[in-house]
PDB file of N, CA and C in Angstrom:
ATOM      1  N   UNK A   1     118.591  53.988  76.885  1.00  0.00           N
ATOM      2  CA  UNK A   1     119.409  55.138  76.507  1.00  0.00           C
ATOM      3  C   UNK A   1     118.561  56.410  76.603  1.00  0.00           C
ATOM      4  N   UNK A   2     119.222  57.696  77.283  1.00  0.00           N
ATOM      5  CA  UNK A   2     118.751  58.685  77.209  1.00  0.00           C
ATOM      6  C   UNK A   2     118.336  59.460  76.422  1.00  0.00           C
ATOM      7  N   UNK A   3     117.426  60.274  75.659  1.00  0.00           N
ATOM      8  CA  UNK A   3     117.407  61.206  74.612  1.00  0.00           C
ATOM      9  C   UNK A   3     118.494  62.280  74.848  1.00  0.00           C
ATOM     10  N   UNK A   4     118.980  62.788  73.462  1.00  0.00           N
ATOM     11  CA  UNK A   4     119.628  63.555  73.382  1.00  0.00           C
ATOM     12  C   UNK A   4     119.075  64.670  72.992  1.00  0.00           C
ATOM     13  N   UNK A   5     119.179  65.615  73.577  1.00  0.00           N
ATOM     14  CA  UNK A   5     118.540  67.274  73.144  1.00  0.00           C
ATOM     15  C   UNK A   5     120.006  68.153  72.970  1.00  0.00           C
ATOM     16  N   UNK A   6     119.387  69.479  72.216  1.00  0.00           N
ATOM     17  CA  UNK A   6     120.679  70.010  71.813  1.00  0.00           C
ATOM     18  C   UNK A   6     119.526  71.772  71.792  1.00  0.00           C
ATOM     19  N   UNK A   7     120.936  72.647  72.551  1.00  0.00           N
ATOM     20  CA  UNK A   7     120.208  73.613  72.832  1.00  0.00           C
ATOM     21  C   UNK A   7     120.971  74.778  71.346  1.00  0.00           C
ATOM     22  N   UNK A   8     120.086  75.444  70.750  1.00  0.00           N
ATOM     23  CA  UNK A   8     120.686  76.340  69.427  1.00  0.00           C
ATOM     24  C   UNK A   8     121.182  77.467  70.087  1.00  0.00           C
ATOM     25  N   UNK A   9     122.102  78.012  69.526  1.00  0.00           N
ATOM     26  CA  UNK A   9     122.712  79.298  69.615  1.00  0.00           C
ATOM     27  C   UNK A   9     123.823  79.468  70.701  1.00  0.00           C
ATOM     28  N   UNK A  10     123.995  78.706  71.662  1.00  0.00           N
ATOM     29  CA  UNK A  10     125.135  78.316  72.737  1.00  0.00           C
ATOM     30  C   UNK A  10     126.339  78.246  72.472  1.00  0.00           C
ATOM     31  N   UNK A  11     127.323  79.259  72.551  1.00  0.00           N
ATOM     32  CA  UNK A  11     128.627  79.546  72.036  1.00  0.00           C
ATOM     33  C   UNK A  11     129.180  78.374  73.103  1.00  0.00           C
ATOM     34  N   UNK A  12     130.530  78.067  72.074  1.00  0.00           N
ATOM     35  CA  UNK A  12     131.370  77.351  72.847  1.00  0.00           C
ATOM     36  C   UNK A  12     131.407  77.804  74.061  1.00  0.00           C
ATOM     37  N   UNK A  13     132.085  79.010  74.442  1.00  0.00           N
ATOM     38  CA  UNK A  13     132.451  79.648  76.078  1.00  0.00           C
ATOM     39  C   UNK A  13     131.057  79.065  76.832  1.00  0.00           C
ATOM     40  N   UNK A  14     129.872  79.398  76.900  1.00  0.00           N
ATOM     41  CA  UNK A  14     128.662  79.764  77.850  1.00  0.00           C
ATOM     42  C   UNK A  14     128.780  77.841  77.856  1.00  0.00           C
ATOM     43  N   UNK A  15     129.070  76.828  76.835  1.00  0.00           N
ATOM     44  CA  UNK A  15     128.398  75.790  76.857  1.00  0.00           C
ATOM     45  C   UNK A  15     129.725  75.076  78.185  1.00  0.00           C
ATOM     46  N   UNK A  16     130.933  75.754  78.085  1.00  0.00           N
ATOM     47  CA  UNK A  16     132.152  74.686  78.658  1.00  0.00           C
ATOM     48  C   UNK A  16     131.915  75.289  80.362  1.00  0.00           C
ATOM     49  N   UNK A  17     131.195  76.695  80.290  1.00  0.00           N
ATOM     50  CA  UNK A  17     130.503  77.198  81.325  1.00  0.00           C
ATOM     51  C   UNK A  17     129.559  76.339  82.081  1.00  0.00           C
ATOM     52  N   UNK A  18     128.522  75.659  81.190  1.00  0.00           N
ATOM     53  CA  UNK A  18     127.831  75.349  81.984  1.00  0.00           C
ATOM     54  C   UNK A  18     128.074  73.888  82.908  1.00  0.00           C
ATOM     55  N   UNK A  19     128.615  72.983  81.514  1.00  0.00           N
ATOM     56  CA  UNK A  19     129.854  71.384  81.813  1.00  0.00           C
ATOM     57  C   UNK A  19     130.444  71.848  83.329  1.00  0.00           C
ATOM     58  N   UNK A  20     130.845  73.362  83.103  1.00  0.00           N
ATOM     59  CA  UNK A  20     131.914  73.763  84.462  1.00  0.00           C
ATOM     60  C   UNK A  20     131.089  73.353  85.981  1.00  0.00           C
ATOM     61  N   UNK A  21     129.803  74.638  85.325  1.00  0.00           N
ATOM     62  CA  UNK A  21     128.898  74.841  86.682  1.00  0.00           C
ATOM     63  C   UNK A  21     128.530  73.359  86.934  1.00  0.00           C
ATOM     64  N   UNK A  22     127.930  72.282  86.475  1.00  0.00           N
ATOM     65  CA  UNK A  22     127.856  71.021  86.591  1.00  0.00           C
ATOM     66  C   UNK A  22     128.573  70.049  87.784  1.00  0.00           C
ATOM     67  N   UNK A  23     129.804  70.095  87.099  1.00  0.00           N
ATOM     68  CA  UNK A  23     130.669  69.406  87.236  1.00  0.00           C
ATOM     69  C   UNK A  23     130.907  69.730  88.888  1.00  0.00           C
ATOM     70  N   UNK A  24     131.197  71.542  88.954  1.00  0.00           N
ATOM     71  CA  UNK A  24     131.280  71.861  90.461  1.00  0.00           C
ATOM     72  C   UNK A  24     130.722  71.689  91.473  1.00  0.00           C
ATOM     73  N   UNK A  25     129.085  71.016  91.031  1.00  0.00           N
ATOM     74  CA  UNK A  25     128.214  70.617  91.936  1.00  0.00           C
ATOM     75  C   UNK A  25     128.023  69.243  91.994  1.00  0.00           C
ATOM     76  N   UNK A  26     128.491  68.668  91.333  1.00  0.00           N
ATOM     77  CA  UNK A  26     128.545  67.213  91.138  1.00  0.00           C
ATOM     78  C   UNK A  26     126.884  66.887  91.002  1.00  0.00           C
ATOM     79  N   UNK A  27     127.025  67.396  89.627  1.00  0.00           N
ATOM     80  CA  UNK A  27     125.354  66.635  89.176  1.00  0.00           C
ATOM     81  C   UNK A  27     125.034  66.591  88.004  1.00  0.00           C
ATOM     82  N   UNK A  28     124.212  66.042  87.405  1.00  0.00           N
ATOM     83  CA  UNK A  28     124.497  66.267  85.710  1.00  0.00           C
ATOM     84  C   UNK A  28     123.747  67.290  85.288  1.00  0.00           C
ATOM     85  N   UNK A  29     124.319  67.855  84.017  1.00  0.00           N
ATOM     86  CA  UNK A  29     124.006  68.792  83.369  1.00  0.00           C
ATOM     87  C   UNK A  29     122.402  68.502  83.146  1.00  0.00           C
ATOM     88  N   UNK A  30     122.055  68.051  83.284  1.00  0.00           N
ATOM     89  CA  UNK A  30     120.394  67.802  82.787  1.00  0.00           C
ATOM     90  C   UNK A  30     119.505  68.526  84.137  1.00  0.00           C
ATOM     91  N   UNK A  31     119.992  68.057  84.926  1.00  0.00           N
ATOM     92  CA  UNK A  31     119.619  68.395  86.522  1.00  0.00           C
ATOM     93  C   UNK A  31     120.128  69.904  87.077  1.00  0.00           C
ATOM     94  N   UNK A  32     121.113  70.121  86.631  1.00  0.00           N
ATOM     95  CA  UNK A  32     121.572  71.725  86.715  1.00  0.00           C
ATOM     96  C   UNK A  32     120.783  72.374  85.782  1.00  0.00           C
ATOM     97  N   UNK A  33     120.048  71.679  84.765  1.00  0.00           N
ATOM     98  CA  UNK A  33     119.336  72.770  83.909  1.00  0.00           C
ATOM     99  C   UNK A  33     118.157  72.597  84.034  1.00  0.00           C
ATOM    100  N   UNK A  34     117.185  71.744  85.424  1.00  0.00           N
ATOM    101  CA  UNK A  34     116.235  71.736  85.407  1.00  0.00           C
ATOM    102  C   UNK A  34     115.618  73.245  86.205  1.00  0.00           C
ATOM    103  N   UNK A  35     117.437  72.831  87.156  1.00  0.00           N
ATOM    104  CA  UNK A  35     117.291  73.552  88.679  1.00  0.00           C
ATOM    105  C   UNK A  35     117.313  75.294  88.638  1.00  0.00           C
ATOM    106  N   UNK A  36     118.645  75.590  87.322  1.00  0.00           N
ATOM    107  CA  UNK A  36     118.107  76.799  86.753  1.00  0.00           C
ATOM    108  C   UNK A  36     116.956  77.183  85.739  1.00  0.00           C
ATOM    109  N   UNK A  37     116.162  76.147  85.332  1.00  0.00           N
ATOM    110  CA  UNK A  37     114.674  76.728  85.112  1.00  0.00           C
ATOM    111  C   UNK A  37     113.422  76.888  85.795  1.00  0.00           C
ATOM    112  N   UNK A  38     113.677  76.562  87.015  1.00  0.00           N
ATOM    113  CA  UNK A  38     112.837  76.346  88.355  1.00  0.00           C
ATOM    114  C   UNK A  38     113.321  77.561  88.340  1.00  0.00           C
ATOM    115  N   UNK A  39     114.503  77.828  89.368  1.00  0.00           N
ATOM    116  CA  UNK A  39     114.696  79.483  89.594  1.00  0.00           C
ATOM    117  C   UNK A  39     114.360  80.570  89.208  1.00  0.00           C
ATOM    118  N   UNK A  40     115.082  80.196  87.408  1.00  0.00           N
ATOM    119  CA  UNK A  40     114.536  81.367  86.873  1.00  0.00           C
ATOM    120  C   UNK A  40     112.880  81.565  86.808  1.00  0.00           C
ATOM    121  N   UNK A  41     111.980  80.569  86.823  1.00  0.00           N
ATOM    122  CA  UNK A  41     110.365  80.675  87.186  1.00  0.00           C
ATOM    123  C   UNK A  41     110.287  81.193  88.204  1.00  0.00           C
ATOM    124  N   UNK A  42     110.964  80.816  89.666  1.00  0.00           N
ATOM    125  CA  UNK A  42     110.284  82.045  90.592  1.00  0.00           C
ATOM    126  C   UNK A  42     110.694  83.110  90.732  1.00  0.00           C
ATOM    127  N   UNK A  43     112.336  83.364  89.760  1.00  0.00           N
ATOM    128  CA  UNK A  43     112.098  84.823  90.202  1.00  0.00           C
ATOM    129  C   UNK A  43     111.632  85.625  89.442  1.00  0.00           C
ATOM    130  N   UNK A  44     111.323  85.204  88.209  1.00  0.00           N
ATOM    131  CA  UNK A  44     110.240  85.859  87.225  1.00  0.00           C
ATOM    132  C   UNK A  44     108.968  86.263  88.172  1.00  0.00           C
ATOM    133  N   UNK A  45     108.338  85.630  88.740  1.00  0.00           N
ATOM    134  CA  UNK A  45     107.206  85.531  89.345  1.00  0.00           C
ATOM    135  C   UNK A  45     107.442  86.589  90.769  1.00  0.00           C
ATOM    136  N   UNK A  46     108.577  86.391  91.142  1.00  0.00           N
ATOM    137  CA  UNK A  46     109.016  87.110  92.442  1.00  0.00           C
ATOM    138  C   UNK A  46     108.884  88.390  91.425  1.00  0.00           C
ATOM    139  N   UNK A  47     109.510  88.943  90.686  1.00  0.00           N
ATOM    140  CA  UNK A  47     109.716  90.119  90.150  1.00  0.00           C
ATOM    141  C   UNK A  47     108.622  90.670  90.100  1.00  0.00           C
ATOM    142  N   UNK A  48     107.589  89.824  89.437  1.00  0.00           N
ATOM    143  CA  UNK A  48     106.145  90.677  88.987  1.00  0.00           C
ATOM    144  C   UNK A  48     105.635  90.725  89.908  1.00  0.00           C
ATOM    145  N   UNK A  49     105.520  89.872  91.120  1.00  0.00           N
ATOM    146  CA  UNK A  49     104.791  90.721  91.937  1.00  0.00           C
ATOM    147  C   UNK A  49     105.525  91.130  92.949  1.00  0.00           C
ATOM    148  N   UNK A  50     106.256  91.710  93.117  1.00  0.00           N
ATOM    149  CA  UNK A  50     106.769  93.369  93.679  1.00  0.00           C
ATOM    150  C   UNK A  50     106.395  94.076  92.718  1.00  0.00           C
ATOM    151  N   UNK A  51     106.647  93.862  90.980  1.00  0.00           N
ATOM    152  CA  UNK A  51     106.227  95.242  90.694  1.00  0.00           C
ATOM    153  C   UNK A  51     104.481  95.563  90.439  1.00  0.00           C
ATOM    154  N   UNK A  52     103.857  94.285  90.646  1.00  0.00           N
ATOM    155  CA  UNK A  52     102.279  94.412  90.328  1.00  0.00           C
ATOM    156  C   UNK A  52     101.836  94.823  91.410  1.00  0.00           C
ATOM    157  N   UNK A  53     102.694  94.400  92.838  1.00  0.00           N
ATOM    158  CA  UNK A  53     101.740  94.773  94.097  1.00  0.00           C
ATOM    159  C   UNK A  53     102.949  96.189  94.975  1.00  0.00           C
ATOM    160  N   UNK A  54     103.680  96.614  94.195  1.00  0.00           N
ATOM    161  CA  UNK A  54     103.876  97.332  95.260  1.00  0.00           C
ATOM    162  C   UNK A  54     102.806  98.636  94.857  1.00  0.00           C
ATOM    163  N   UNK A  55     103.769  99.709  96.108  1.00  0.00           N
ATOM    164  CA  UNK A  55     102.479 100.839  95.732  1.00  0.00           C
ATOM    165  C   UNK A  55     102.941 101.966  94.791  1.00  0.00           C
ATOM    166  N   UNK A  56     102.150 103.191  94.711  1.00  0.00           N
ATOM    167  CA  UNK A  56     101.903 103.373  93.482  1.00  0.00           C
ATOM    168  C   UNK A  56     103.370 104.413  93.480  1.00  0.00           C
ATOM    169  N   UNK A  57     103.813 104.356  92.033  1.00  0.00           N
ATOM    170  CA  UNK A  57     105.041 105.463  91.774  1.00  0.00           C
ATOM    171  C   UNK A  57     104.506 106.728  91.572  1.00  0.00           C
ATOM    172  N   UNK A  58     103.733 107.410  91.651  1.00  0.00           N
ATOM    173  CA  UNK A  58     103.047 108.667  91.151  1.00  0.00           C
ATOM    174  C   UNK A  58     102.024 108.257  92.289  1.00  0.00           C
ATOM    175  N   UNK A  59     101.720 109.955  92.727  1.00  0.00           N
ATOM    176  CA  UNK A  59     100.580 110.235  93.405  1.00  0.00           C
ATOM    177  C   UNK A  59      99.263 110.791  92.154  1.00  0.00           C
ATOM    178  N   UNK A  60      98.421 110.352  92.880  1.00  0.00           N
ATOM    179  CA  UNK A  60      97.073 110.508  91.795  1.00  0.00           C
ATOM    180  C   UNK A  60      97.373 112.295  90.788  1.00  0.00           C
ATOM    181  N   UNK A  61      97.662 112.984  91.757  1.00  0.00           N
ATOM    182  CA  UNK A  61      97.687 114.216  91.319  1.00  0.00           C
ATOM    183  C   UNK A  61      98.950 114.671  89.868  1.00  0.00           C
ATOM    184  N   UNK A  62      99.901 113.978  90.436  1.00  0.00           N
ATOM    185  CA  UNK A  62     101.204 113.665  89.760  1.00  0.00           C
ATOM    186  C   UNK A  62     100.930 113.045  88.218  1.00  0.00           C
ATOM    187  N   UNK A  63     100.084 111.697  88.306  1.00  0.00           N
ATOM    188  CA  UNK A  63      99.768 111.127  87.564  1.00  0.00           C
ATOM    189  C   UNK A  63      98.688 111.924  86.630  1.00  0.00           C
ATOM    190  N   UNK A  64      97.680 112.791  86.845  1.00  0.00           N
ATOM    191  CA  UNK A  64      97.174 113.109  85.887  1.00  0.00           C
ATOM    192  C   UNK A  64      97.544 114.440  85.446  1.00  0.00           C
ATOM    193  N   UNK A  65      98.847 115.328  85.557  1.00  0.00           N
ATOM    194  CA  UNK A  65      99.520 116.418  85.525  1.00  0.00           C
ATOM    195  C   UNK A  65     100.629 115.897  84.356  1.00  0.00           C
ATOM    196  N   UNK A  66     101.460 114.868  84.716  1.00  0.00           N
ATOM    197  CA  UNK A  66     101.959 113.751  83.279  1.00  0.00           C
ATOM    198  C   UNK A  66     100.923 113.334  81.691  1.00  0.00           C
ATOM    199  N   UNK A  67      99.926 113.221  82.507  1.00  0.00           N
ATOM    200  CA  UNK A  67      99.089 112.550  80.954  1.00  0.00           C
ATOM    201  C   UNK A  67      98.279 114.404  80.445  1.00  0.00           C
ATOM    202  N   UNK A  68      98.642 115.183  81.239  1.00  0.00           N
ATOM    203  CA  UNK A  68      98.020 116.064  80.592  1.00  0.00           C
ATOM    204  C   UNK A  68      99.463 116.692  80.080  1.00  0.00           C
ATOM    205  N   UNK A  69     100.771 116.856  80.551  1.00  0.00           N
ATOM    206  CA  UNK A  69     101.788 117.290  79.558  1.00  0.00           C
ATOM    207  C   UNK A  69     101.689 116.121  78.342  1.00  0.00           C
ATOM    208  N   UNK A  70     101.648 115.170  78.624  1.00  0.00           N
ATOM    209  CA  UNK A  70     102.351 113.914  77.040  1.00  0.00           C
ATOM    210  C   UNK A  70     100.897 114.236  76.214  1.00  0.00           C
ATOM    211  N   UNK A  71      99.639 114.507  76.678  1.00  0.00           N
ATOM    212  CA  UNK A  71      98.769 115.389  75.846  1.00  0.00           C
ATOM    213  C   UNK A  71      98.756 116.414  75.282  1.00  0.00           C
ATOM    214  N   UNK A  72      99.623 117.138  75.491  1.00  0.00           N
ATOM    215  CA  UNK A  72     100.171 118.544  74.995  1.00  0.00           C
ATOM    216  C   UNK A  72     101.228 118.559  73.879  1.00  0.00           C
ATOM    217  N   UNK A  73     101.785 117.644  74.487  1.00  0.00           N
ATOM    218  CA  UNK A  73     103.516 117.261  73.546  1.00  0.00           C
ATOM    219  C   UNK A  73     102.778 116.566  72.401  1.00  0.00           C
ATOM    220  N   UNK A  74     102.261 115.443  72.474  1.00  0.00           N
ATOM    221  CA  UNK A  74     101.514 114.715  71.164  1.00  0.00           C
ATOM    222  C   UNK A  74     100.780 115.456  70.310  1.00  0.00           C
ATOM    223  N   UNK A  75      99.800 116.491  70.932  1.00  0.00           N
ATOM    224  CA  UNK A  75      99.430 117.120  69.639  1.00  0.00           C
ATOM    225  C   UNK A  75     100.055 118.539  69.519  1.00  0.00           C
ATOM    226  N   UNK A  76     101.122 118.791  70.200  1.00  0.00           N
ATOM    227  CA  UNK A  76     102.356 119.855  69.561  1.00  0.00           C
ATOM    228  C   UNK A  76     102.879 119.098  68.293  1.00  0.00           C
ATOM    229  N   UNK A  77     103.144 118.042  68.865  1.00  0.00           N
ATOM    230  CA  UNK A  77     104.682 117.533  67.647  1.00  0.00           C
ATOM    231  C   UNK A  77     103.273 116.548  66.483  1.00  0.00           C
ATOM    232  N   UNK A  78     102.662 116.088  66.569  1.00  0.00           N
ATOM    233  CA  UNK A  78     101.385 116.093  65.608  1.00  0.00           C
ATOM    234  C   UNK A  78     101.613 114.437  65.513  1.00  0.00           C
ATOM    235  N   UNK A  79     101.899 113.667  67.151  1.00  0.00           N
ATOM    236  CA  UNK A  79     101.352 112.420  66.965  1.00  0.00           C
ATOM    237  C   UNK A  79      99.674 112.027  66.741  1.00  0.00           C
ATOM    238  N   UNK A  80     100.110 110.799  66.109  1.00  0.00           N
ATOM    239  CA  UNK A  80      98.595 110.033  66.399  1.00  0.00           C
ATOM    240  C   UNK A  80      98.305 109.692  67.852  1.00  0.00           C
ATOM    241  N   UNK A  81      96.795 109.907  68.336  1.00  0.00           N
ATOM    242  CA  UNK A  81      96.663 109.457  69.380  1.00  0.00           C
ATOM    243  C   UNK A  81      95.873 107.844  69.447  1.00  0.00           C
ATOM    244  N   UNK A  82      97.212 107.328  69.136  1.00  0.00           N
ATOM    245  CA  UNK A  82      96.716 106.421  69.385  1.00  0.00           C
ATOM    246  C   UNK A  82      96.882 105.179  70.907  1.00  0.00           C
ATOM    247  N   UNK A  83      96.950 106.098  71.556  1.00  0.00           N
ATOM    248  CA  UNK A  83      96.537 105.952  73.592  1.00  0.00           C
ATOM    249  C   UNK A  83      95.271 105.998  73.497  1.00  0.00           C
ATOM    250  N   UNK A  84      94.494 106.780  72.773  1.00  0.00           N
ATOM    251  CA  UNK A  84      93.032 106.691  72.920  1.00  0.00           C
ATOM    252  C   UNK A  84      92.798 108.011  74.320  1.00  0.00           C
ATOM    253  N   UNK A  85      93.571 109.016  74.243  1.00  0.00           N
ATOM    254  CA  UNK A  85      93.821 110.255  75.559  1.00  0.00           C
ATOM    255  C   UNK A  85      92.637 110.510  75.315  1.00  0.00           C
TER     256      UNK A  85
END
């Protein structure tokens, strides 16, 4: 006999959802939920690196013209610096 696992917080709707998605592929729910946690791993992984390797959003010049306004604004309005600017 198989173990039984039980997932918390899964409203009725999302759970007769997933029985649905299952069923439409003809495979068991155990296997449809391996296959969407595989996925969702690479595209987590796909995501970060486009955003770790693409190139840069700010030009160097851009970029230190920003940290010198949010340096201005922080000790106008009388944050802590705690950026360590």
């Amino acid at each position: 006999m198989e173990n039984i696992r039980t997932i918390k917080g899964v409203n009725r709707e999302t759970w007769l959802k997933f029985k649905e998605m299952a069923a439409r592929k003809g495979i068991k729910m155990g296997d449809l939920f391996e296959n969407m946690t595989d996925e969702y791993e690479k595209n987590v992984e796909r995501t970060w690196n486009i955003i770790l390797n693409s190139g840069k959003a700010l030009s160097d010049e851009e970029a230190e013209d920003m940290l010198k306004t949010v340096k201005k604004l922080r000790k106008e309005k009388g944050f802590r610096n705690v950026l360590n600017f």
